[in-house]
N, C-alpha and C. Protein backbone atom coordinates (compact mmCIF):
# COMPACT_ATOMS: atom_id res chain seq x y z
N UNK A 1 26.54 -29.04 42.20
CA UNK A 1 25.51 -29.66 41.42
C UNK A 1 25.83 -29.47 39.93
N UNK A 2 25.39 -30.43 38.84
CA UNK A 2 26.06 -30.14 37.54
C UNK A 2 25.28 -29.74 36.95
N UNK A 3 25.34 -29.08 35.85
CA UNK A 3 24.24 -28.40 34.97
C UNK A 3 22.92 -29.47 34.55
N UNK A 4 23.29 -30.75 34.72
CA UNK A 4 22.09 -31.41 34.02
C UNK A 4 21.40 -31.51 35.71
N UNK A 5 21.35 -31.76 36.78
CA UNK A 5 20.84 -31.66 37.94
C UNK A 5 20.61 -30.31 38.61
N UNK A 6 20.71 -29.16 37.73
CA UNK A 6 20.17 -27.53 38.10
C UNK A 6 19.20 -28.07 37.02
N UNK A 7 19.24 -28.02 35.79
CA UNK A 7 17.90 -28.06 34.90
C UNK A 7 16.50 -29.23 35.77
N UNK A 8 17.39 -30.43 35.77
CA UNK A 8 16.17 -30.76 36.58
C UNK A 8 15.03 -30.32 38.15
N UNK A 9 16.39 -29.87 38.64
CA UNK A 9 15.81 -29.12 39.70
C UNK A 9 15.11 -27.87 39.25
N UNK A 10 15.39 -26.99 38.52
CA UNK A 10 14.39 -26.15 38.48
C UNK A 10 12.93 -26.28 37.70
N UNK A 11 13.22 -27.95 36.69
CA UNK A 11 11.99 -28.33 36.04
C UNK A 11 11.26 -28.56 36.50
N UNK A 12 11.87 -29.32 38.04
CA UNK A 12 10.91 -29.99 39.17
C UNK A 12 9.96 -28.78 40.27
N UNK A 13 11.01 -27.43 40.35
CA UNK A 13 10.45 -26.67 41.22
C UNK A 13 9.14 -25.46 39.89
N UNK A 14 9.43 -25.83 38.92
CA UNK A 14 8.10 -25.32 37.93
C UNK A 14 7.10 -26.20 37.73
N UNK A 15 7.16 -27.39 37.85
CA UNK A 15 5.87 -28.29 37.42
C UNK A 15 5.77 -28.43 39.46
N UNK A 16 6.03 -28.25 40.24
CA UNK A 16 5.73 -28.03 41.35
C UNK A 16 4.35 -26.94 41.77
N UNK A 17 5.10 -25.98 40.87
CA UNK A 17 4.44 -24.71 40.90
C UNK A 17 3.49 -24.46 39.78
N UNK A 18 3.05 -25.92 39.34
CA UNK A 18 2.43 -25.75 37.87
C UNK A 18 2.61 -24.62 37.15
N UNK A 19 4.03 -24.49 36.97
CA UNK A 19 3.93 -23.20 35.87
C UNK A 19 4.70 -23.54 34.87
N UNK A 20 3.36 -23.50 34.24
CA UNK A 20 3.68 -23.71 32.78
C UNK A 20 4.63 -23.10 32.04
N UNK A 21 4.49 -21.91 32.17
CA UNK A 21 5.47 -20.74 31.35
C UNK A 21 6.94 -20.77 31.87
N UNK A 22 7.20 -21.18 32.86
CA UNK A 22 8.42 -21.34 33.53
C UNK A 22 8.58 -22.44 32.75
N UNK A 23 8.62 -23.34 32.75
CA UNK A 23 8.67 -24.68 32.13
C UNK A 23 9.19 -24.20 30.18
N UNK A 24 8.28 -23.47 29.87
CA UNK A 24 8.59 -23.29 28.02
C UNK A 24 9.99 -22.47 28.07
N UNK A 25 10.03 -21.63 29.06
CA UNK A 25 11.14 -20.78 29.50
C UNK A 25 12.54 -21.76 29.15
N UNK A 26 12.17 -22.93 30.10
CA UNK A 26 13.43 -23.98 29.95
C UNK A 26 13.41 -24.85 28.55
N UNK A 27 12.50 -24.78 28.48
CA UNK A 27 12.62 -25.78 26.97
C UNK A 27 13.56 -26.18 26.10
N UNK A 28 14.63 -24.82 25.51
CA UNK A 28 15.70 -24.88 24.66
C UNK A 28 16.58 -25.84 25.98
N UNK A 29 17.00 -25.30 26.97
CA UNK A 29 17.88 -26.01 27.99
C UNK A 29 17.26 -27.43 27.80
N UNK A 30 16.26 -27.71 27.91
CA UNK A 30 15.79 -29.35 27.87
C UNK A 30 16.22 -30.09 26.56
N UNK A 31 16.00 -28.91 25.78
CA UNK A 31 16.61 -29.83 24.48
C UNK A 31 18.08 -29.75 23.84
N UNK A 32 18.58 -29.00 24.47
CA UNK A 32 20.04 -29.10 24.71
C UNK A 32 20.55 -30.05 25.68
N UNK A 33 19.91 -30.60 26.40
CA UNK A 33 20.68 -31.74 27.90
C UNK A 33 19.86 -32.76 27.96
N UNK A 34 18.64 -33.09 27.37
CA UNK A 34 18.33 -34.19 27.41
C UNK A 34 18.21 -35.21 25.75
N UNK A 35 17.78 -36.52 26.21
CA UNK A 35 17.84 -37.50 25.28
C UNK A 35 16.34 -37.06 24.79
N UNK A 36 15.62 -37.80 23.56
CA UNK A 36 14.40 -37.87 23.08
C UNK A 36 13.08 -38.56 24.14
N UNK A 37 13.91 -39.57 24.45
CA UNK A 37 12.34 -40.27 25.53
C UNK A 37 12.39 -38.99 27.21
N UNK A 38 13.45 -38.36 27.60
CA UNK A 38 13.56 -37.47 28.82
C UNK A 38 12.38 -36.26 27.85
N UNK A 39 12.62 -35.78 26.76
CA UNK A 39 12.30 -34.64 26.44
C UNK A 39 10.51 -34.84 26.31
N UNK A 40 10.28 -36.25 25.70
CA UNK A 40 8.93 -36.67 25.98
C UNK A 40 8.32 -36.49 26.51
N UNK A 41 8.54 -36.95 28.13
CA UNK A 41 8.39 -36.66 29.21
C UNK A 41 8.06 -35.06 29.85
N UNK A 42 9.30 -34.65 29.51
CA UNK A 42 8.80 -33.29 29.56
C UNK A 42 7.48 -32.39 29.05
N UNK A 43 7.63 -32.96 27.69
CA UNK A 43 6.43 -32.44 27.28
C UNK A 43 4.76 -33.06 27.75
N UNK A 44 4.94 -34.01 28.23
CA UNK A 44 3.92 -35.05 28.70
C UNK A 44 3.56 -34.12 30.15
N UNK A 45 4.50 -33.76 30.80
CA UNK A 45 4.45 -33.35 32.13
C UNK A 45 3.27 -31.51 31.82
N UNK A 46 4.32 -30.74 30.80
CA UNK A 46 3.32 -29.79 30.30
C UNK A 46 2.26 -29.77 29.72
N UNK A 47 2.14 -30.72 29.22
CA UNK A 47 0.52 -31.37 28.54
C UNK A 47 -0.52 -31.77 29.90
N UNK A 48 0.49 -32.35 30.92
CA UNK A 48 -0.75 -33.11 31.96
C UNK A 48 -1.22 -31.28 32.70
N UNK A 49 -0.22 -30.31 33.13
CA UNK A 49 -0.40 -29.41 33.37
C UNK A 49 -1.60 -28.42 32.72
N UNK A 50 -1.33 -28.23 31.82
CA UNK A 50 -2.10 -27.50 30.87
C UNK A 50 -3.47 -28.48 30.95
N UNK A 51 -3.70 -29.86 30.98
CA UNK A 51 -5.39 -30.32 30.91
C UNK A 51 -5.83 -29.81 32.68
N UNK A 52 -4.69 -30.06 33.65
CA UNK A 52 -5.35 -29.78 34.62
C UNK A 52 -5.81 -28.28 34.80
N UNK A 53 -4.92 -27.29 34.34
CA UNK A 53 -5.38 -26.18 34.14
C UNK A 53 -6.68 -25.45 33.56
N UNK A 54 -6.64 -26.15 32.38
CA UNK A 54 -7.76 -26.34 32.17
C UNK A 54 -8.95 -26.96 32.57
N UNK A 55 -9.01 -27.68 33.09
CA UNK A 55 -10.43 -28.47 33.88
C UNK A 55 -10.46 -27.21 34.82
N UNK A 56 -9.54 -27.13 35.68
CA UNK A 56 -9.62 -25.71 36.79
C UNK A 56 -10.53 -24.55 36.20
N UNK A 57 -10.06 -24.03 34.89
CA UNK A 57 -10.97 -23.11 34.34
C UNK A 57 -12.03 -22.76 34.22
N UNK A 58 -12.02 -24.68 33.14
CA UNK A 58 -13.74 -24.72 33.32
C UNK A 58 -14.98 -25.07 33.96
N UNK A 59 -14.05 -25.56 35.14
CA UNK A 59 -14.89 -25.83 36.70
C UNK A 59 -15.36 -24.31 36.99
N UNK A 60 -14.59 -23.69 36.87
CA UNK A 60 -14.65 -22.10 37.94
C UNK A 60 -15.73 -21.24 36.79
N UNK A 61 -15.98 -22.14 36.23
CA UNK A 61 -16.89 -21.10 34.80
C UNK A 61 -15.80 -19.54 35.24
N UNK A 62 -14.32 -19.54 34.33
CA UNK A 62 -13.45 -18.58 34.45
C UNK A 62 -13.35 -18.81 32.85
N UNK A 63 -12.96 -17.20 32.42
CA UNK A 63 -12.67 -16.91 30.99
C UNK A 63 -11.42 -17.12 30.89
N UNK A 64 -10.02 -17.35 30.47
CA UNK A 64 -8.68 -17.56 30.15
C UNK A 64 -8.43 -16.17 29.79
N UNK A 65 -7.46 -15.59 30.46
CA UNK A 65 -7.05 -13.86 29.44
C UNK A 65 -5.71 -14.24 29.11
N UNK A 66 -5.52 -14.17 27.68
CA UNK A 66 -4.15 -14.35 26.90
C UNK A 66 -3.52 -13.31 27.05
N UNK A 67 -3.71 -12.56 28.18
CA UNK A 67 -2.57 -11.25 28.66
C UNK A 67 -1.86 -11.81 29.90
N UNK A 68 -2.68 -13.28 30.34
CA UNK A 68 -2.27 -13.44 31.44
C UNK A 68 -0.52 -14.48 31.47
N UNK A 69 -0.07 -14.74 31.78
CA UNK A 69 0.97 -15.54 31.05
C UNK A 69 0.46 -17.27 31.09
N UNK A 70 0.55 -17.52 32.27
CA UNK A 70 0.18 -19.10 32.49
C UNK A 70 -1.28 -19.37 31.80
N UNK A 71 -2.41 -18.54 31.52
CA UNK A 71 -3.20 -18.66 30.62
C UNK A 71 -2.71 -18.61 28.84
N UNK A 72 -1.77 -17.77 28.67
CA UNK A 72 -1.18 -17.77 27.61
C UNK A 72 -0.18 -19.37 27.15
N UNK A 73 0.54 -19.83 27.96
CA UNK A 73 1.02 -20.78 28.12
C UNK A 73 0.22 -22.01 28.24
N UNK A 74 -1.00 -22.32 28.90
CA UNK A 74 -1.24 -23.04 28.78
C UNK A 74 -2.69 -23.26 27.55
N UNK A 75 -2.74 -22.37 26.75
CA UNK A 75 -3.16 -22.38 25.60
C UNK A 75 -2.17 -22.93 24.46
N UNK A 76 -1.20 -22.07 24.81
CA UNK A 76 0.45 -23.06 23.80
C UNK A 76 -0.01 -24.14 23.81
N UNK A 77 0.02 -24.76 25.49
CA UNK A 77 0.46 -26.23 25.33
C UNK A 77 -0.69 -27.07 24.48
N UNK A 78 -1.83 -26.77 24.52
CA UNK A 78 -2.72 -27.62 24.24
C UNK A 78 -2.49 -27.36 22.95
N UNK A 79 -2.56 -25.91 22.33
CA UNK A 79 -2.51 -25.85 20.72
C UNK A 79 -1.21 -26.54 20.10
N UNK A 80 -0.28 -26.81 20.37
CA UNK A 80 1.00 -27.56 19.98
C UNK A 80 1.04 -29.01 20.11
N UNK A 81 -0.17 -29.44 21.05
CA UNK A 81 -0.55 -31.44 21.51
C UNK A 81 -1.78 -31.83 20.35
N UNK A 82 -2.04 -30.51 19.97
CA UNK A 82 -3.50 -30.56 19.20
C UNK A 82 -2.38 -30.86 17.83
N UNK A 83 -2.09 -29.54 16.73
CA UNK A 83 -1.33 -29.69 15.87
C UNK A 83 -0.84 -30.91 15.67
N UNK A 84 0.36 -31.49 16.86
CA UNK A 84 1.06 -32.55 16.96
C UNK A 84 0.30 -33.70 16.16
N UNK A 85 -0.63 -34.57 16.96
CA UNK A 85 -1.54 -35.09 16.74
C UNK A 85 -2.32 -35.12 15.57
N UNK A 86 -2.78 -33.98 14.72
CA UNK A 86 -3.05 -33.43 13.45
C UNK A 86 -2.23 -34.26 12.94
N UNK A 87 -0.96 -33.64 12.82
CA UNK A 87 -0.12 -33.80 11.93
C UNK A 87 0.15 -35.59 11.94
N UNK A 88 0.13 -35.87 13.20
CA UNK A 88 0.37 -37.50 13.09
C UNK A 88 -0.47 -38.18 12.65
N UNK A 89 -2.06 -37.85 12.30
CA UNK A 89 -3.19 -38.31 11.84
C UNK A 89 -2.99 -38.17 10.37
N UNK A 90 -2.30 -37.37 9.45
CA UNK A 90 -2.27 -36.74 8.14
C UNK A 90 -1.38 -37.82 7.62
N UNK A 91 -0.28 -38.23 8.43
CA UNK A 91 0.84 -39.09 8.01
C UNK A 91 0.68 -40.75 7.97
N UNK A 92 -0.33 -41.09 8.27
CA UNK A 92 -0.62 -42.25 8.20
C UNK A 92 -0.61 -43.40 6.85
């Protein structure tokens, strides 16, 4: 198998496992082996993760502990889609 079909496979067996933090883990690898619209994607995939995570949360009336990792992670993701967005609103 070649290095760009191990990265995907293990991207596939972390957003499998909705884990987020596994996923940021790979990140540099994603942006070392993929193009701009693949890396999109990627991030689209951790963004859809992180809202479902979140709805989960706040269904379960559950607090998030930023000791936890995938709670830690999926606070990243949203605070980095939030910023993003900021910043694309400022540039107009």
């Amino acid at each position: 198998m070649s290095k760009v079909e191990n990265l995907k496979a293990e991207i596939l067996k972390a957003q499998q496992n909705e884990d987020i933090a596994s996923l940021y883990v790979l990140e540099q690898q994603a942006h070392d082996t993929f193009d701009e619209e693949t890396l999109h994607g990627f991030y689209a995939n951790i963004l859809d993760l992180a809202l479902e995570r979140l709805t989960d949360t706040l269904e379960a009336h559950r607090v998030m502990d930023m000791n936890e990792v995938q709670d830690f992670a999926t606070l990243r993701a949203l605070y980095e889609y939030a910023i993003e967005h900021y910043l694309s609103l400022i540039h107009i």
